[in-house]
PDB file of N, CA and C in Angstrom:
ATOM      1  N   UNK A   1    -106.665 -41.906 -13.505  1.00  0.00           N
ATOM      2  CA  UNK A   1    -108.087 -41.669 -13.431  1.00  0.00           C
ATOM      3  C   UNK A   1    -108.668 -42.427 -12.242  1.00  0.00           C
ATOM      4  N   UNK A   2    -109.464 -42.047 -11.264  1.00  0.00           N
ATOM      5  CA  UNK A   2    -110.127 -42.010 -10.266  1.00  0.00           C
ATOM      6  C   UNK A   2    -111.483 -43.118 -10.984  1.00  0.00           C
ATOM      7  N   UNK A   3    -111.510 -44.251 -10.203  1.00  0.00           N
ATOM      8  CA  UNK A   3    -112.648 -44.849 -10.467  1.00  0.00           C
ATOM      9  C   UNK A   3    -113.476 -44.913  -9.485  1.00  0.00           C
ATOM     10  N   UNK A   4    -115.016 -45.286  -9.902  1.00  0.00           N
ATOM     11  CA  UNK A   4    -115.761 -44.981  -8.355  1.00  0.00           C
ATOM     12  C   UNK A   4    -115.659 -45.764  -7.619  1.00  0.00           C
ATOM     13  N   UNK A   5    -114.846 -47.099  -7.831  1.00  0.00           N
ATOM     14  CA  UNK A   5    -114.036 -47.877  -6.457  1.00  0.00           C
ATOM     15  C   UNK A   5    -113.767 -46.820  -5.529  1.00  0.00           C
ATOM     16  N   UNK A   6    -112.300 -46.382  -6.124  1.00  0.00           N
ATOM     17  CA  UNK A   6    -111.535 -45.691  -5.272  1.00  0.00           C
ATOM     18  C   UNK A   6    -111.896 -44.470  -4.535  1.00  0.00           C
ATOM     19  N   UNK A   7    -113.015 -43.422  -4.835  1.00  0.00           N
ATOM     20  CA  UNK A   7    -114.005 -42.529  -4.523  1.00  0.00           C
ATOM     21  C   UNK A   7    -114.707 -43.529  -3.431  1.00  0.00           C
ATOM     22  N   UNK A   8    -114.955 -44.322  -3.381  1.00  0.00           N
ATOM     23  CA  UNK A   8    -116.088 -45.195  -2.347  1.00  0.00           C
ATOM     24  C   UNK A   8    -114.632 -45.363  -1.225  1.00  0.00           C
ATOM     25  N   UNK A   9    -113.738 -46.039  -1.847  1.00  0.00           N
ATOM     26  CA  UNK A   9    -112.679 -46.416  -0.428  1.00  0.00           C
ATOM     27  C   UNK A   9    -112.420 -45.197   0.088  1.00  0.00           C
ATOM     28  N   UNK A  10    -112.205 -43.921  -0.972  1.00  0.00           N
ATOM     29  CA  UNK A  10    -111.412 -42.859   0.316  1.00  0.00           C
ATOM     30  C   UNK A  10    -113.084 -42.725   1.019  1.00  0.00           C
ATOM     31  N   UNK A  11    -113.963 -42.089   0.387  1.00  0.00           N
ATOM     32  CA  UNK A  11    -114.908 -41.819   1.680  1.00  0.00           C
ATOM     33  C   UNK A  11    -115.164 -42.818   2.731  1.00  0.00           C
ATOM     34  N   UNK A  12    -114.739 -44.410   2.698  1.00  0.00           N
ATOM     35  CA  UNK A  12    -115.127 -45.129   3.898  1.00  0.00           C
ATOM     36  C   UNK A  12    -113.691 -45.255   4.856  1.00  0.00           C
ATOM     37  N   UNK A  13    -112.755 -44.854   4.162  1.00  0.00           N
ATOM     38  CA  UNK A  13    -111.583 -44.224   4.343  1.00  0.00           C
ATOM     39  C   UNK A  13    -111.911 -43.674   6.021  1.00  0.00           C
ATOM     40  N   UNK A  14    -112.723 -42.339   5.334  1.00  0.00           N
ATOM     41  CA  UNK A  14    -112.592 -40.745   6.193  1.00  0.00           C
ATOM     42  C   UNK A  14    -113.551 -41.105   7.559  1.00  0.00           C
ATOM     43  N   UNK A  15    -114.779 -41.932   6.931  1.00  0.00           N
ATOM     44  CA  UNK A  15    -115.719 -42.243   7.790  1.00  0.00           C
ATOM     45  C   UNK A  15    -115.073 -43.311   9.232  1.00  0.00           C
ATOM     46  N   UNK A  16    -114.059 -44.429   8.676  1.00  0.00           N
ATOM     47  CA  UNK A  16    -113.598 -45.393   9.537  1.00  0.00           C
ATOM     48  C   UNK A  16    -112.138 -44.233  10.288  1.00  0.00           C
ATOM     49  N   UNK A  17    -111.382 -43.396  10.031  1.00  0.00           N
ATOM     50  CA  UNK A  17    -110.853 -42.402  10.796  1.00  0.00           C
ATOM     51  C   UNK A  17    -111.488 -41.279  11.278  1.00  0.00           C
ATOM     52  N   UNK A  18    -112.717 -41.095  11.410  1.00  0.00           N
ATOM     53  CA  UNK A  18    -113.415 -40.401  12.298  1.00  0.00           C
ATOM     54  C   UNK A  18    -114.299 -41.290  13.207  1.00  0.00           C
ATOM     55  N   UNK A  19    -114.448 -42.616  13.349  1.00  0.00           N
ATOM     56  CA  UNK A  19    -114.923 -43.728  13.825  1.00  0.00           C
ATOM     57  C   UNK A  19    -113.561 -44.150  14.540  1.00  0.00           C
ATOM     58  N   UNK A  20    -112.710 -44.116  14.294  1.00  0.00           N
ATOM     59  CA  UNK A  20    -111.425 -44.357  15.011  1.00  0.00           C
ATOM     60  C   UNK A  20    -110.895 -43.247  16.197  1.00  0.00           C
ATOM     61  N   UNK A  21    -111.256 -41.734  15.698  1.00  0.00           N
ATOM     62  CA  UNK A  21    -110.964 -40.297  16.615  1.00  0.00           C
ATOM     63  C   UNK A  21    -111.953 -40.842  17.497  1.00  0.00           C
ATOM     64  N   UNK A  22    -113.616 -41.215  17.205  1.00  0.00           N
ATOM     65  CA  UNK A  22    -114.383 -40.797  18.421  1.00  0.00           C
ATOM     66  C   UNK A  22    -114.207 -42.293  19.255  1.00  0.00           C
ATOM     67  N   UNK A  23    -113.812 -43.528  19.176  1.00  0.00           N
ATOM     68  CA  UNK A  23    -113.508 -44.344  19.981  1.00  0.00           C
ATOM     69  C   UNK A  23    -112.426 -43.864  20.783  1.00  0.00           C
ATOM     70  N   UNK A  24    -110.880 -43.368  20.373  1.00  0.00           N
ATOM     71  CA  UNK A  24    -109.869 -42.955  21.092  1.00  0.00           C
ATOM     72  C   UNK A  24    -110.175 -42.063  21.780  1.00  0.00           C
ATOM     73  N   UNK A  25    -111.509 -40.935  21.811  1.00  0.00           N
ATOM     74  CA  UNK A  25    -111.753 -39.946  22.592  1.00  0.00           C
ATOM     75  C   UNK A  25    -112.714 -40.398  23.926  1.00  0.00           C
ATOM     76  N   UNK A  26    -113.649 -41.663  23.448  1.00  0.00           N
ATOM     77  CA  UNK A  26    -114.416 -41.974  24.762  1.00  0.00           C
ATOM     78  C   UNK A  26    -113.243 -42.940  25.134  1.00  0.00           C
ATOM     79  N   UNK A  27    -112.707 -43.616  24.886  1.00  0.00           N
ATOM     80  CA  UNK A  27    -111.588 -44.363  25.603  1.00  0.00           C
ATOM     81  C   UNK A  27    -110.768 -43.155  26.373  1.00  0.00           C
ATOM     82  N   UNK A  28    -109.988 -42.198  26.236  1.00  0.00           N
ATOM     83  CA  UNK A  28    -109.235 -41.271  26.919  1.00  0.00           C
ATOM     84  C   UNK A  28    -109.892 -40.626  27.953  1.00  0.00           C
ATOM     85  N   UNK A  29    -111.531 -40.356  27.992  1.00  0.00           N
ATOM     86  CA  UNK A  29    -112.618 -39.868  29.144  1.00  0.00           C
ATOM     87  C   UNK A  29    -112.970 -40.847  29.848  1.00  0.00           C
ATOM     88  N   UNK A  30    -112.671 -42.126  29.529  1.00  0.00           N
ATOM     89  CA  UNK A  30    -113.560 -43.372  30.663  1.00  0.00           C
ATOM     90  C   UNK A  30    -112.229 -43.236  31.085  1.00  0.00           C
ATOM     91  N   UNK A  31    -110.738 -43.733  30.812  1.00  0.00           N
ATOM     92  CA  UNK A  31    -109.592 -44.010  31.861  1.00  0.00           C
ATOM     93  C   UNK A  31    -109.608 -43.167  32.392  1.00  0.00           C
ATOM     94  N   UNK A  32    -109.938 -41.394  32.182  1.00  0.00           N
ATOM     95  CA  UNK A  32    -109.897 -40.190  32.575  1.00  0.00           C
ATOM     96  C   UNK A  32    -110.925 -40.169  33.737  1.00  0.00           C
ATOM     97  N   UNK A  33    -111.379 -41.526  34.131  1.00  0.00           N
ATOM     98  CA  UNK A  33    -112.794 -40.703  35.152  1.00  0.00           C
ATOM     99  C   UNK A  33    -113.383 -39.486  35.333  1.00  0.00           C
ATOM    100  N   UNK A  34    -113.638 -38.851  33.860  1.00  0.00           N
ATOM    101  CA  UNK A  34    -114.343 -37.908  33.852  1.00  0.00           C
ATOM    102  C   UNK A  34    -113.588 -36.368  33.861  1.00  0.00           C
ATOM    103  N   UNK A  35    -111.730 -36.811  33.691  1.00  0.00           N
ATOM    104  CA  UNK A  35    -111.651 -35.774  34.312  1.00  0.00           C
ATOM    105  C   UNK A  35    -111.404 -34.675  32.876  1.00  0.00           C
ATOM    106  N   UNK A  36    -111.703 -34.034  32.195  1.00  0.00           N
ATOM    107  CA  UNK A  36    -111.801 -33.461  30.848  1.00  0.00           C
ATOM    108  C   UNK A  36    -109.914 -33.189  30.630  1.00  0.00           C
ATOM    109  N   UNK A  37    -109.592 -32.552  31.334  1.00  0.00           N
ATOM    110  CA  UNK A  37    -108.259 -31.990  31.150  1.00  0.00           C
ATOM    111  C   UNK A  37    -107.480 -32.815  30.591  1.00  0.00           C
ATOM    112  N   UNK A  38    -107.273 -34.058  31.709  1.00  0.00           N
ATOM    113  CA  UNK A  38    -106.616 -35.101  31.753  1.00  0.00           C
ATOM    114  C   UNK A  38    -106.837 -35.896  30.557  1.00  0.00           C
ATOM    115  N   UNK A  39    -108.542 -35.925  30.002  1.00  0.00           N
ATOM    116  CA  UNK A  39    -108.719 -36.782  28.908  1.00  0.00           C
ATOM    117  C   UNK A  39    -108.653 -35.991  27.559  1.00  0.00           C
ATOM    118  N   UNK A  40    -108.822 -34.748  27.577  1.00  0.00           N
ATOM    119  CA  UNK A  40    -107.736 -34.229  26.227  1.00  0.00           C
ATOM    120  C   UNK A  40    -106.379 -34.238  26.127  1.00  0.00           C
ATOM    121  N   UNK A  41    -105.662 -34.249  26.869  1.00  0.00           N
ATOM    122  CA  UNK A  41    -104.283 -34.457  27.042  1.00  0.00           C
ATOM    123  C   UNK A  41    -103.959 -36.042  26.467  1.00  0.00           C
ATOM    124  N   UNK A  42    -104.661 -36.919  27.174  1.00  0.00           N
ATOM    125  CA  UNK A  42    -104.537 -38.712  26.555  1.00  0.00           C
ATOM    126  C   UNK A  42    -104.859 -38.577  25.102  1.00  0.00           C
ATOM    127  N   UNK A  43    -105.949 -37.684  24.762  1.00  0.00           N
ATOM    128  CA  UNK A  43    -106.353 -37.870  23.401  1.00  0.00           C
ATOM    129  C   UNK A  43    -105.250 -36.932  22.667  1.00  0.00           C
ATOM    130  N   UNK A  44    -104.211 -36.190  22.933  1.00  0.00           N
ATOM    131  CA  UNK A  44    -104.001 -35.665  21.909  1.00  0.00           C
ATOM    132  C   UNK A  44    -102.546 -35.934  21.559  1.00  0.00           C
ATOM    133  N   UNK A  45    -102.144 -36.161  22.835  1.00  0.00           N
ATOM    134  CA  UNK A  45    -100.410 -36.948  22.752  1.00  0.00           C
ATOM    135  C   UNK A  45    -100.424 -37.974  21.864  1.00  0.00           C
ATOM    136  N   UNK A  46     -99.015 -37.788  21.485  1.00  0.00           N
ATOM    137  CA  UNK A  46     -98.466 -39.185  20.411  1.00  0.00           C
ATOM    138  C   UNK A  46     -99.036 -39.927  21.239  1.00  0.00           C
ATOM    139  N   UNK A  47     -98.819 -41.403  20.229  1.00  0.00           N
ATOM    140  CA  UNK A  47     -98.947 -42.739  20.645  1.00  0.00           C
ATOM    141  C   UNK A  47     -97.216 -43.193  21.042  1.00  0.00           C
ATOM    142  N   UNK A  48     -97.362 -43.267  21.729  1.00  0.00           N
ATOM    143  CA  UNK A  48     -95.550 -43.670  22.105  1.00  0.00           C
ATOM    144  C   UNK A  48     -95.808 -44.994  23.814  1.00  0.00           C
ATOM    145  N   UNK A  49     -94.644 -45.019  23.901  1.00  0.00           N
ATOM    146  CA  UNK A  49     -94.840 -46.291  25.088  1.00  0.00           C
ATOM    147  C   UNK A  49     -95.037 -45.457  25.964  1.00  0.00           C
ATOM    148  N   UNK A  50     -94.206 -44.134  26.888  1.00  0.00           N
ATOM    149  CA  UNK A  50     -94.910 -43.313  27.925  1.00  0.00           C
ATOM    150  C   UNK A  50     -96.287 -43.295  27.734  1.00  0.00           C
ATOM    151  N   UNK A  51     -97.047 -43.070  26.926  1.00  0.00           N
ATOM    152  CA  UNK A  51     -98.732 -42.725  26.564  1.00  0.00           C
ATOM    153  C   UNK A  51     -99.335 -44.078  26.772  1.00  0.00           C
ATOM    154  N   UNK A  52     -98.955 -45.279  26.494  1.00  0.00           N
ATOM    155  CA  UNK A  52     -98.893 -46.798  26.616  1.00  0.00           C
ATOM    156  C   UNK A  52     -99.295 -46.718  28.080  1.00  0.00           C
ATOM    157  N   UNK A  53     -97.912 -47.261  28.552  1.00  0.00           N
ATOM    158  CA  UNK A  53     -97.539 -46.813  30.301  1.00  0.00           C
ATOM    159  C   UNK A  53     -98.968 -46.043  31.125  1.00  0.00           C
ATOM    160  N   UNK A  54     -98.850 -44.745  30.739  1.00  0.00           N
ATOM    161  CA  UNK A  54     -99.815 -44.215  31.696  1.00  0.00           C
ATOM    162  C   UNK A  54    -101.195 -44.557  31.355  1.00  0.00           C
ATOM    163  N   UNK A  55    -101.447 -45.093  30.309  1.00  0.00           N
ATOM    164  CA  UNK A  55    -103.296 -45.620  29.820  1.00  0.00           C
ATOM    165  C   UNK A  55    -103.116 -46.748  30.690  1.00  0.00           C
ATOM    166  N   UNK A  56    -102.182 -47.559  30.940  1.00  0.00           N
ATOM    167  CA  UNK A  56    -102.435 -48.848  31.516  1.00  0.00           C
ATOM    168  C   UNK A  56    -102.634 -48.396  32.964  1.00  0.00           C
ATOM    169  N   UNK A  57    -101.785 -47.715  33.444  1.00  0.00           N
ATOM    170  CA  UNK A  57    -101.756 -47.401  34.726  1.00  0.00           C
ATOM    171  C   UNK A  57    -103.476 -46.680  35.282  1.00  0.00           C
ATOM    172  N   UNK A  58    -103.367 -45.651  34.165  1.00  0.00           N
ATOM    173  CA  UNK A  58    -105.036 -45.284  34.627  1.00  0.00           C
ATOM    174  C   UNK A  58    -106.118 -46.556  34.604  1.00  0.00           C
ATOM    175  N   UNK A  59    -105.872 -47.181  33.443  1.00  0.00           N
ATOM    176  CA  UNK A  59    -106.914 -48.697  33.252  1.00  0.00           C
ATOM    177  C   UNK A  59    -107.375 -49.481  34.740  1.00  0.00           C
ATOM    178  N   UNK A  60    -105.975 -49.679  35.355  1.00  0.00           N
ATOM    179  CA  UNK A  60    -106.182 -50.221  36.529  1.00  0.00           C
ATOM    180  C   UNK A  60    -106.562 -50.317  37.354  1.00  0.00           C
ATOM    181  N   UNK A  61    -106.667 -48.677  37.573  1.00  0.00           N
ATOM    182  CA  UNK A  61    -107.481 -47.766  38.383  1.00  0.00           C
ATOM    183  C   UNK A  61    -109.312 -48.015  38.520  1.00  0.00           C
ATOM    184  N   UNK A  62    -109.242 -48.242  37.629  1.00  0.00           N
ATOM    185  CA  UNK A  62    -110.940 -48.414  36.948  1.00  0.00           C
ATOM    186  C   UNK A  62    -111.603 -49.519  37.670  1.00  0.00           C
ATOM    187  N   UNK A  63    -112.852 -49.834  38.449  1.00  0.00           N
ATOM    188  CA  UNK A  63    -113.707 -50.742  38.431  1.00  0.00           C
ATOM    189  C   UNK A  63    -113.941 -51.942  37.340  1.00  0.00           C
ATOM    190  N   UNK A  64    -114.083 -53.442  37.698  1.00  0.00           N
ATOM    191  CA  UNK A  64    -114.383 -53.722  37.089  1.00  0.00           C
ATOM    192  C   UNK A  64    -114.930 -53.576  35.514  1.00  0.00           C
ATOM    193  N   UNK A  65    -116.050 -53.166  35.794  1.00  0.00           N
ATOM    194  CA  UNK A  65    -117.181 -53.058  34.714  1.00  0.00           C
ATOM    195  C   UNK A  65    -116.256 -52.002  33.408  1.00  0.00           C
ATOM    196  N   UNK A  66    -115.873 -50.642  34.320  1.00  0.00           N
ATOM    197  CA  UNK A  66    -115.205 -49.775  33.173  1.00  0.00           C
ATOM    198  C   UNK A  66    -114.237 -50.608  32.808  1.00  0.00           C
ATOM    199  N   UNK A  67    -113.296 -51.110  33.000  1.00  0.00           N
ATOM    200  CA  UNK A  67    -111.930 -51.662  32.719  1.00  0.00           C
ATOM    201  C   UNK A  67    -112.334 -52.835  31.641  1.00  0.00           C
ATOM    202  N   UNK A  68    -113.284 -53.440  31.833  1.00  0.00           N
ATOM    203  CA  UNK A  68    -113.920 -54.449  31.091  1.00  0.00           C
ATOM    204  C   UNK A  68    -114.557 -53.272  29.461  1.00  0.00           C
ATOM    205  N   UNK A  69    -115.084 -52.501  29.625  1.00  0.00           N
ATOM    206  CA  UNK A  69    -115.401 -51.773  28.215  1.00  0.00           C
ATOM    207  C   UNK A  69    -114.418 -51.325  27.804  1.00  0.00           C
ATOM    208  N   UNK A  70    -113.413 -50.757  28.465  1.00  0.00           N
ATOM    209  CA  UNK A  70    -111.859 -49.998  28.020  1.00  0.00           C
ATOM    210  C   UNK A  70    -110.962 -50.745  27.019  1.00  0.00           C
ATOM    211  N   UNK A  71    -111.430 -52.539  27.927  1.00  0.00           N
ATOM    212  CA  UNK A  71    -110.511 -53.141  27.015  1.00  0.00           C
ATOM    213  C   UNK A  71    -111.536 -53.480  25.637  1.00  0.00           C
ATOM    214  N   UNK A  72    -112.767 -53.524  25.243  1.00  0.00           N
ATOM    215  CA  UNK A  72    -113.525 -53.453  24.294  1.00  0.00           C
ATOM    216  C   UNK A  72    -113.869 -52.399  23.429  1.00  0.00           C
ATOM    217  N   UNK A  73    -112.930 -51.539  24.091  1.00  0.00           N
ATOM    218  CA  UNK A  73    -113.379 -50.186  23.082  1.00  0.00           C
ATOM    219  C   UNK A  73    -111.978 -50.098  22.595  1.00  0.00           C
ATOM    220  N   UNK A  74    -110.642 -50.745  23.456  1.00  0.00           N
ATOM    221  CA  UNK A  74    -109.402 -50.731  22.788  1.00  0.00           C
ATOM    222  C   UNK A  74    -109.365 -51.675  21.476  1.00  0.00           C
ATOM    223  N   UNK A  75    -109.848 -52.998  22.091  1.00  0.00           N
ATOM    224  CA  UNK A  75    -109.751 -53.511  20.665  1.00  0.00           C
ATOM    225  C   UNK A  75    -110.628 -53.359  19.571  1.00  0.00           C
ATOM    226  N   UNK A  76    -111.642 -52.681  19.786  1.00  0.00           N
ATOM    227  CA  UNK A  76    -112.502 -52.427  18.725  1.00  0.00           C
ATOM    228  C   UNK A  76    -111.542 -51.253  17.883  1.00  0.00           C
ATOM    229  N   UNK A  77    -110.826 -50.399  18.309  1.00  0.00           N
ATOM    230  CA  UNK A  77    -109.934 -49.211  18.156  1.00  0.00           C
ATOM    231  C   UNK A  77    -108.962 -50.017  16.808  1.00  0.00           C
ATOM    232  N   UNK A  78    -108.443 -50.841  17.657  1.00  0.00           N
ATOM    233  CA  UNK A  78    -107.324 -51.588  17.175  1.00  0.00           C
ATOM    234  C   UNK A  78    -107.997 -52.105  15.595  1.00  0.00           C
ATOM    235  N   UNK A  79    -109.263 -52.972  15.647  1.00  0.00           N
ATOM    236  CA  UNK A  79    -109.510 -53.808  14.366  1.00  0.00           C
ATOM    237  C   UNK A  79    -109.692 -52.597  13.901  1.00  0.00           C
ATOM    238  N   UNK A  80    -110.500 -51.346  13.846  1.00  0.00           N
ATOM    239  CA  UNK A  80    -110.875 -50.285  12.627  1.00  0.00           C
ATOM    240  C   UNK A  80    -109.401 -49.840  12.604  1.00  0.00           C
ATOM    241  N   UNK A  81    -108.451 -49.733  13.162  1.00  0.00           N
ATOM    242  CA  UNK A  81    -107.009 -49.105  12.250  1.00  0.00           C
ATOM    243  C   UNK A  81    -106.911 -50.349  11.919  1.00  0.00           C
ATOM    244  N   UNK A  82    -106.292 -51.511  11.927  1.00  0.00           N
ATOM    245  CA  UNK A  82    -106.257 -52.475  10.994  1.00  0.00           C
ATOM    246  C   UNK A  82    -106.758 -52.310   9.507  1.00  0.00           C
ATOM    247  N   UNK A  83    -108.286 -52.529   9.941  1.00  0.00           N
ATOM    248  CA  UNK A  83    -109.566 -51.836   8.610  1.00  0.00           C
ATOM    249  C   UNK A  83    -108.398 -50.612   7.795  1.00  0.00           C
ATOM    250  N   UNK A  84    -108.232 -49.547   8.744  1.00  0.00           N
ATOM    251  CA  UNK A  84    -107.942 -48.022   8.061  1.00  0.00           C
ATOM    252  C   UNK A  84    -106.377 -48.409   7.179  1.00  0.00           C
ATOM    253  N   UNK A  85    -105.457 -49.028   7.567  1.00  0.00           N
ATOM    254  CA  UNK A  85    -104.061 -49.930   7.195  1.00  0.00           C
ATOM    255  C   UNK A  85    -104.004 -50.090   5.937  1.00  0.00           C
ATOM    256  N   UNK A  86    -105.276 -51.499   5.875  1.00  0.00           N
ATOM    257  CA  UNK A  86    -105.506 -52.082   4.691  1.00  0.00           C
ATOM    258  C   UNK A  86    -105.957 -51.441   3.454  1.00  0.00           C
ATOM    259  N   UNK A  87    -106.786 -50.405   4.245  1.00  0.00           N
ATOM    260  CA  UNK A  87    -107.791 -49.719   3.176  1.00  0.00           C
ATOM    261  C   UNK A  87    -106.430 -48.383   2.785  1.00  0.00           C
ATOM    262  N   UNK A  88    -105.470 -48.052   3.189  1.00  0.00           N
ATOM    263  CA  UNK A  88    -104.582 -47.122   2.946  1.00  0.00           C
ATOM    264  C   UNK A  88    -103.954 -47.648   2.014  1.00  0.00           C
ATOM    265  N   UNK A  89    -103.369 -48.599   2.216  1.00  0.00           N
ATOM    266  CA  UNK A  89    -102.481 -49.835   1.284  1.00  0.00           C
ATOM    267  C   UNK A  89    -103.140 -49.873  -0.038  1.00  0.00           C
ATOM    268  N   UNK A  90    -104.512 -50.050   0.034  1.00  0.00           N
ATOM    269  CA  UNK A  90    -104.999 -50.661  -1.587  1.00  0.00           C
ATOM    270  C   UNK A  90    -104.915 -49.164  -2.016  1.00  0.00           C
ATOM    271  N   UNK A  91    -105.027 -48.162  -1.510  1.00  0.00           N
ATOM    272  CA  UNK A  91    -105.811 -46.434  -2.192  1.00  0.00           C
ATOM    273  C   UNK A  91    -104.235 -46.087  -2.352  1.00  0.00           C
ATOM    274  N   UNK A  92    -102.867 -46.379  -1.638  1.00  0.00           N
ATOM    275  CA  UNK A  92    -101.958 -46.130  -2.162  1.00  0.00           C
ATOM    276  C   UNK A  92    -101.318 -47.134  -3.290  1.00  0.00           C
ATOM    277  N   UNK A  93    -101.510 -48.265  -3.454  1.00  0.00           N
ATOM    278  CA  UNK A  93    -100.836 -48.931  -4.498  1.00  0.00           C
ATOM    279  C   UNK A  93    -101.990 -48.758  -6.068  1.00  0.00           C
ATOM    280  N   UNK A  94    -103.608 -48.243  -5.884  1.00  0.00           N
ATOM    281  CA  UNK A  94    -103.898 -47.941  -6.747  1.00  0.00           C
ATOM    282  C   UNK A  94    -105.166 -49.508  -7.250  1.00  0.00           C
ATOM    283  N   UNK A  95    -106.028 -49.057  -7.490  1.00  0.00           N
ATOM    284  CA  UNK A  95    -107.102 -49.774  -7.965  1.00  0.00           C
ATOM    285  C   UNK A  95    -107.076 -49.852  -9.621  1.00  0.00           C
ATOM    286  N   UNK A  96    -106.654 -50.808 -10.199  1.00  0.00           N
ATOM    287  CA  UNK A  96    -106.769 -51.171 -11.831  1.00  0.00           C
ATOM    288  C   UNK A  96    -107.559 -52.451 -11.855  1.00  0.00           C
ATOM    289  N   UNK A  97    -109.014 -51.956 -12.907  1.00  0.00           N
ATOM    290  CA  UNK A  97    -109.544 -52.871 -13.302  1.00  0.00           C
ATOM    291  C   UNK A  97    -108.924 -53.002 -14.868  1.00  0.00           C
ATOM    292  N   UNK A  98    -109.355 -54.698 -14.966  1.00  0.00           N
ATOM    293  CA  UNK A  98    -108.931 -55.035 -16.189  1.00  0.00           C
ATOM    294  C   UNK A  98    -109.729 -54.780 -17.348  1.00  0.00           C
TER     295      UNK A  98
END
């Protein structure tokens, strides 16, 4: 049986992985300088070390100022999957109150 815990975690669930898509998508258009093609392609490839590799390489590329939000929008990326991890973990091992 579904308690309204667990109803509250999956919807903040869905909300923090669609908060996670639209950070990885303005992150893939700023390294992309705009270029659309290029930044659906970053957004839609695995995560693997080639995909690693070439984000860094574009990063570099970047001015100051962008390269400075890139890396603030990466780690902001990073703590909400953390967030999304944890919150997977408790909704798969199951919420029992006593």
């Amino acid at each position: 049986m579904r308690t309204h815990l667990t109803r509250h975690l999956a919807s903040a669930l869905a909300a923090l992985w669609f908060e996670h898509k639209t950070v990885r998508r303005e992150y893939s258009l700023l390294i992309s300088r705009g270029d659309r093609k290029l930044a659906r392609r970053l957004y839609r490839t695995r995560e693997n070390n080639a995909h690693f590799s070439e984000c860094i390489e574009l990063e570099r590329r970047l001015n100051k100022v962008d390269r400075r939000y890139a890396v603030s929008l990466n780690r902001y990326g990073l703590k909400v999957g953390e967030i999304i991890d944890e919150m997977d973990r408790l909704l798969k091992r199951g919420i029992r109150r006593k």
